[in-house]
C-alpha atoms as a PDB file:
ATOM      1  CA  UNK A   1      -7.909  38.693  41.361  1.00  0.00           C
ATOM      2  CA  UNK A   2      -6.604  38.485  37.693  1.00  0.00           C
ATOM      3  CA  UNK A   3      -6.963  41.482  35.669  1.00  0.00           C
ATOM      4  CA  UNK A   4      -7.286  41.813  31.713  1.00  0.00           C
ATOM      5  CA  UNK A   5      -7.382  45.161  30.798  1.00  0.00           C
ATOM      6  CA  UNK A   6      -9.252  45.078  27.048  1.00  0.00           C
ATOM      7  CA  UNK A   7      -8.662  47.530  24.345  1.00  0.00           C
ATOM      8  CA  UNK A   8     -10.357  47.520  20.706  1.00  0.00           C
ATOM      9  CA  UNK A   9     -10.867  49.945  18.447  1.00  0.00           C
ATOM     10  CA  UNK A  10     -10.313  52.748  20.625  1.00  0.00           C
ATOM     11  CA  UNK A  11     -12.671  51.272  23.419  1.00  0.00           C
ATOM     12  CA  UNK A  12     -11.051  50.352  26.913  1.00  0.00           C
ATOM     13  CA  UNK A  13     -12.561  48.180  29.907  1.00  0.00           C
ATOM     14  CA  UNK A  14     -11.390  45.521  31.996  1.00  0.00           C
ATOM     15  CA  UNK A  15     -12.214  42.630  33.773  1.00  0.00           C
ATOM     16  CA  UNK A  16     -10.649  41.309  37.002  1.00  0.00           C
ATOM     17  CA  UNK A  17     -11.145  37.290  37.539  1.00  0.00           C
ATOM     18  CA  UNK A  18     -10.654  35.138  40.543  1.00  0.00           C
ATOM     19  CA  UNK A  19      -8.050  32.188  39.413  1.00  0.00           C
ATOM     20  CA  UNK A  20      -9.117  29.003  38.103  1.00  0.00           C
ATOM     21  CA  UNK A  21      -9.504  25.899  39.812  1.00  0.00           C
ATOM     22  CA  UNK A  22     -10.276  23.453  36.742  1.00  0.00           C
ATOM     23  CA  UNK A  23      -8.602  23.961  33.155  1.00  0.00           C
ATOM     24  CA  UNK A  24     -11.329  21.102  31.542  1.00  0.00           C
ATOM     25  CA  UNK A  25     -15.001  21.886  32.136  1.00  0.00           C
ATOM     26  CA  UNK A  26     -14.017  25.259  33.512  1.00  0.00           C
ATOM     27  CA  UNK A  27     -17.638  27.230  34.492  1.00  0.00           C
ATOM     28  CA  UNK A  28     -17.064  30.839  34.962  1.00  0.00           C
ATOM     29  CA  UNK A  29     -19.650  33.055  36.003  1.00  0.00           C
ATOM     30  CA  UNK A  30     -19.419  36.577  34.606  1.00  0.00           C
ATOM     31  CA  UNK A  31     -20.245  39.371  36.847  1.00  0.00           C
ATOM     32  CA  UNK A  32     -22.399  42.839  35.641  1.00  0.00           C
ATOM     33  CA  UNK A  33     -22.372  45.476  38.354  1.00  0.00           C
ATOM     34  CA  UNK A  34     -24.598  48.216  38.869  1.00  0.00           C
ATOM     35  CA  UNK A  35     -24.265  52.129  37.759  1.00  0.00           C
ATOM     36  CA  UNK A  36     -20.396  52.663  38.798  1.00  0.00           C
ATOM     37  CA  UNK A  37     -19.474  49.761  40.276  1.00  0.00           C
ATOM     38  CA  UNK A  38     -16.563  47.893  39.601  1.00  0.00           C
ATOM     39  CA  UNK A  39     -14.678  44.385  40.827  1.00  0.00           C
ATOM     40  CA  UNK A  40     -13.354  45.970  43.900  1.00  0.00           C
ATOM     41  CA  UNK A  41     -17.428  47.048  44.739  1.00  0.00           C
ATOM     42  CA  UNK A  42     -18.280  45.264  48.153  1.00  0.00           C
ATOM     43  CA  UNK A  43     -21.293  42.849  47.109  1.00  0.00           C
ATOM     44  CA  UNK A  44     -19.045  42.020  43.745  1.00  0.00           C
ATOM     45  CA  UNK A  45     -16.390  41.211  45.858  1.00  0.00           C
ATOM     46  CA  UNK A  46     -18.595  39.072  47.777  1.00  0.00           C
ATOM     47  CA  UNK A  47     -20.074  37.216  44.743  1.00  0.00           C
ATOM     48  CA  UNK A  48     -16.934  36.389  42.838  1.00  0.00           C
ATOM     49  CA  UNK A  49     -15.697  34.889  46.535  1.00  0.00           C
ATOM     50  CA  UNK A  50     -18.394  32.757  46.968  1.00  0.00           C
ATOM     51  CA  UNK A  51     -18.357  31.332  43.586  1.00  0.00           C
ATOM     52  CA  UNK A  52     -14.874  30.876  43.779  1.00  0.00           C
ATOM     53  CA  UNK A  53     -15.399  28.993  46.752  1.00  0.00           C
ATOM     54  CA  UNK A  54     -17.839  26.781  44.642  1.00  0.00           C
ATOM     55  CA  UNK A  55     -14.821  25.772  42.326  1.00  0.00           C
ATOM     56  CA  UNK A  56     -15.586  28.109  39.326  1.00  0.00           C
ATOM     57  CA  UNK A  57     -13.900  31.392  37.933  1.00  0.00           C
ATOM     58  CA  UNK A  58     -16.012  34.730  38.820  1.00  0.00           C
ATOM     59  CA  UNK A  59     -15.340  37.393  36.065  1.00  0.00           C
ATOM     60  CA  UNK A  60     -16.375  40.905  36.899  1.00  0.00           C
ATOM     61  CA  UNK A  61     -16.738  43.184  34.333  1.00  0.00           C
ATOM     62  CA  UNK A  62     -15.478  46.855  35.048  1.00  0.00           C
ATOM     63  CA  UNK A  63     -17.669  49.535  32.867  1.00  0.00           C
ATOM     64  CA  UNK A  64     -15.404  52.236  30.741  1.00  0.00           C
ATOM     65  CA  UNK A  65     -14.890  54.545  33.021  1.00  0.00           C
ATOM     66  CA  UNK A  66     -14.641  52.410  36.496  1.00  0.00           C
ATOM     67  CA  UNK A  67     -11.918  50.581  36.940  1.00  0.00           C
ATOM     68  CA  UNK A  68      -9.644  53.052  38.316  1.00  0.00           C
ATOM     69  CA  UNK A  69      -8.649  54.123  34.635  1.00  0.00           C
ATOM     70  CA  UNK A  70      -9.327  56.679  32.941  1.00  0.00           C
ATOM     71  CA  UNK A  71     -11.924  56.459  29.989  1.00  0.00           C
ATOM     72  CA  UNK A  72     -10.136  57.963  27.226  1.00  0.00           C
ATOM     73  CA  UNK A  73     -12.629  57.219  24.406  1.00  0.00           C
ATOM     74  CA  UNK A  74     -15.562  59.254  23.093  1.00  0.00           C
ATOM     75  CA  UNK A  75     -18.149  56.363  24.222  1.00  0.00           C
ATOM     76  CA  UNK A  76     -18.788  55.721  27.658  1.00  0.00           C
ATOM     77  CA  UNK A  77     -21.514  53.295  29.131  1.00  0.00           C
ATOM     78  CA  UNK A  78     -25.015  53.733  29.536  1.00  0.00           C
ATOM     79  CA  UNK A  79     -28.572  51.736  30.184  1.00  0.00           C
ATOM     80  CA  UNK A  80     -28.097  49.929  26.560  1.00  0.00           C
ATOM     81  CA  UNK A  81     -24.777  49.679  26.087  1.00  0.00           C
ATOM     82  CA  UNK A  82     -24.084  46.223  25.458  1.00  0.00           C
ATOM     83  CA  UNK A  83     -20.924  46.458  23.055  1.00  0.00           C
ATOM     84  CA  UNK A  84     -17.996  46.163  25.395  1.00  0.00           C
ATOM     85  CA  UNK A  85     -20.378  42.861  26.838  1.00  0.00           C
ATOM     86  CA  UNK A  86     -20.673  41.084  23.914  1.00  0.00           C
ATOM     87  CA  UNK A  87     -16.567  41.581  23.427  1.00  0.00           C
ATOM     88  CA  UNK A  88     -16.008  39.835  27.071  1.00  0.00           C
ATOM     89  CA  UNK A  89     -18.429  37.000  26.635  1.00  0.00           C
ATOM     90  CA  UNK A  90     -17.003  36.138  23.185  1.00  0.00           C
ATOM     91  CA  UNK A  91     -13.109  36.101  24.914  1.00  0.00           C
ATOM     92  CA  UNK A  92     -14.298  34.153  27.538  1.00  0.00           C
ATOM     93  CA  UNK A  93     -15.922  31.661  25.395  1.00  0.00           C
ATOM     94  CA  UNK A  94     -12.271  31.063  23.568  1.00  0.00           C
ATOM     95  CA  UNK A  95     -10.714  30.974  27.341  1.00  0.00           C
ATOM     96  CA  UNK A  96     -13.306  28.119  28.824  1.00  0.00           C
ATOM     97  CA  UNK A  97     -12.091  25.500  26.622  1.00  0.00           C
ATOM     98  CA  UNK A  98     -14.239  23.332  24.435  1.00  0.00           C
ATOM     99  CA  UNK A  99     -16.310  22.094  27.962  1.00  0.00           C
ATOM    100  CA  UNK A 100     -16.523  25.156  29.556  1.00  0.00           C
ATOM    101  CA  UNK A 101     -19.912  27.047  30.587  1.00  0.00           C
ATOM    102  CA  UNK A 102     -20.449  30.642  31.083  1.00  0.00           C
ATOM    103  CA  UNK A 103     -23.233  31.904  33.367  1.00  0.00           C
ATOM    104  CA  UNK A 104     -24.347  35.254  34.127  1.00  0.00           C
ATOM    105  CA  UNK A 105     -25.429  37.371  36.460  1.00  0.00           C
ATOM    106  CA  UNK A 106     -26.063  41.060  36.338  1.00  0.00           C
ATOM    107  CA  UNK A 107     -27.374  43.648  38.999  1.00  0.00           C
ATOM    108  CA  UNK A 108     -28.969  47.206  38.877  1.00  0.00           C
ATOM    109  CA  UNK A 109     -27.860  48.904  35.760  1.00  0.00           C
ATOM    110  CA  UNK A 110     -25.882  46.142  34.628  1.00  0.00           C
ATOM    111  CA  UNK A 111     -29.096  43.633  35.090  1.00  0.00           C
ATOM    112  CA  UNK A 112     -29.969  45.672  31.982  1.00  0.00           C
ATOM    113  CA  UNK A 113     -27.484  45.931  30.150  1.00  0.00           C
ATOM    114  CA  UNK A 114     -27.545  41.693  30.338  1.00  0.00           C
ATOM    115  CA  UNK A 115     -31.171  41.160  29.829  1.00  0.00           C
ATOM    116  CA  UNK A 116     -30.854  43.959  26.593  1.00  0.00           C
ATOM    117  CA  UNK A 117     -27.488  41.586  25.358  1.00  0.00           C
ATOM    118  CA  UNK A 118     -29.158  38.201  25.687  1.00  0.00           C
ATOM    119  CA  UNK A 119     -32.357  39.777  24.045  1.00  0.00           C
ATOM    120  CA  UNK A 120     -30.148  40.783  21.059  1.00  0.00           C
ATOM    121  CA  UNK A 121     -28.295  38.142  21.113  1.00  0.00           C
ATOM    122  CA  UNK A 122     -31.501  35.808  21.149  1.00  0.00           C
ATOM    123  CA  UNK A 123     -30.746  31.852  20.472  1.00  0.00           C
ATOM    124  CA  UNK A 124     -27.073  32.845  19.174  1.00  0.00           C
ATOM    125  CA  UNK A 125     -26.138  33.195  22.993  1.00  0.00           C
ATOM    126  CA  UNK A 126     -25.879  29.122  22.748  1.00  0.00           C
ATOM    127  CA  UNK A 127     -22.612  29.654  20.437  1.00  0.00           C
ATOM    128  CA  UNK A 128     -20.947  31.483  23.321  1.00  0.00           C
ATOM    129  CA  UNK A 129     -21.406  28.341  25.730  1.00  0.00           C
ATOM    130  CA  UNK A 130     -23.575  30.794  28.060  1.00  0.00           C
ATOM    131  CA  UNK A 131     -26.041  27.871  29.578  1.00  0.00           C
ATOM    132  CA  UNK A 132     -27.478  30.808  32.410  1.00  0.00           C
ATOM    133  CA  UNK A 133     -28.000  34.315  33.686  1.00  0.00           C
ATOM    134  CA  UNK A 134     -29.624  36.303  36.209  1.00  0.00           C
ATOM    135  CA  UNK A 135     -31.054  39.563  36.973  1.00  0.00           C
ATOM    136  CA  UNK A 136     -31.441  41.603  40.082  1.00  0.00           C
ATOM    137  CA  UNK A 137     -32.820  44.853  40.662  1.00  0.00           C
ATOM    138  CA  UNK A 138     -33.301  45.895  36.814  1.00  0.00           C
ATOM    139  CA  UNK A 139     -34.347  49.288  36.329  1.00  0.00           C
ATOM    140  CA  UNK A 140     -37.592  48.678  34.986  1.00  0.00           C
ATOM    141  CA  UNK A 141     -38.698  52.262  34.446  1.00  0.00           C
ATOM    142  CA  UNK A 142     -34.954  53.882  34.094  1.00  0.00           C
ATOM    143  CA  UNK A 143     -36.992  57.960  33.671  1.00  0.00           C
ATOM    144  CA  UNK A 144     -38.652  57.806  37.496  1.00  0.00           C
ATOM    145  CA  UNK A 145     -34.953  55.927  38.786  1.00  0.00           C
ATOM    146  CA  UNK A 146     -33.079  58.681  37.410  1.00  0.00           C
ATOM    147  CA  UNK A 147     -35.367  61.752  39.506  1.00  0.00           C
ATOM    148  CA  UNK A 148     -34.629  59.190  43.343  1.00  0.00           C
ATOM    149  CA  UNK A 149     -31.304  59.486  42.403  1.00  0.00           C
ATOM    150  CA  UNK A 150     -30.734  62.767  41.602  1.00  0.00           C
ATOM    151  CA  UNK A 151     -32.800  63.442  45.383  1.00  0.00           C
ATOM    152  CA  UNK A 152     -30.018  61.596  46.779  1.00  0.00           C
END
């Protein structure tokens, strides 16, 4: 895996991507894990290999906080935070080329955090060449998750 470590404005995540196959028509798929997960988690791991193995790019994104660095800023992520998102979808919309597609996928936690981005992003999403997502066990009702957690 590649990694691109991103800083702006005082924020810091990374993403780590599998290489490239294509330079013209490149698809990339970008990867949202769950509450603490990261692009060494094992189902991420297993995504990003199978869609590598497809012929596109898999691009996980690693939360503030876990990636094996140390979140140094006053802002970590949460439910809603869709900031540090928006900042890897518009970089990977420069990297694609001018036909490349971006499609997403998100899981747990970070299944919300992508439905809340393409809802704020609404029919602007096009500019970004994102053509597709999907969502898998979203948090619907985020109050009773947090008390089967906290049982353990």
């Amino acid at each position: 895996q590649q990694a691109d470590d991103i800083r702006e404005e005082g924020s810091f995540h990374s993403t780590n991507s599998t290489p490239s196959r294509s330079k013209s028509g490149q698809v990339v798929v970008i990867i949202v894990p769950g509450t603490e997960s990261s692009s060494y988690g094992p189902y991420n791991l297993r995504l990003a290999n199978a869609i590598h193995e497809m012929g596109w790019t898999a691009k996980v994104v690693n939360f503030r906080g876990c990636s094996g660095q140390v979140n140094n800023t006053p802002r970590s992520y949460h439910l809603g935070f869709t900031e540090d998102l928006k900042v890897v979808v518009e970089k990977t919309a420069r990297e694609v080329g001018p036909d490349g597609v971006i499609y997403m996928c998100g899981m747990s936690l970070g299944a919300n955090v992508l439905l809340k981005f393409l809802g704020e992003m609404g029919n602007d999403i096009l500019k970004y060449k994102v053509r597709g997502a999907a969502a898998a066990c979203v948090p619907f009702d985020p109050y009773a998750c947090h008390f089967v957690l906290n049982a353990g």
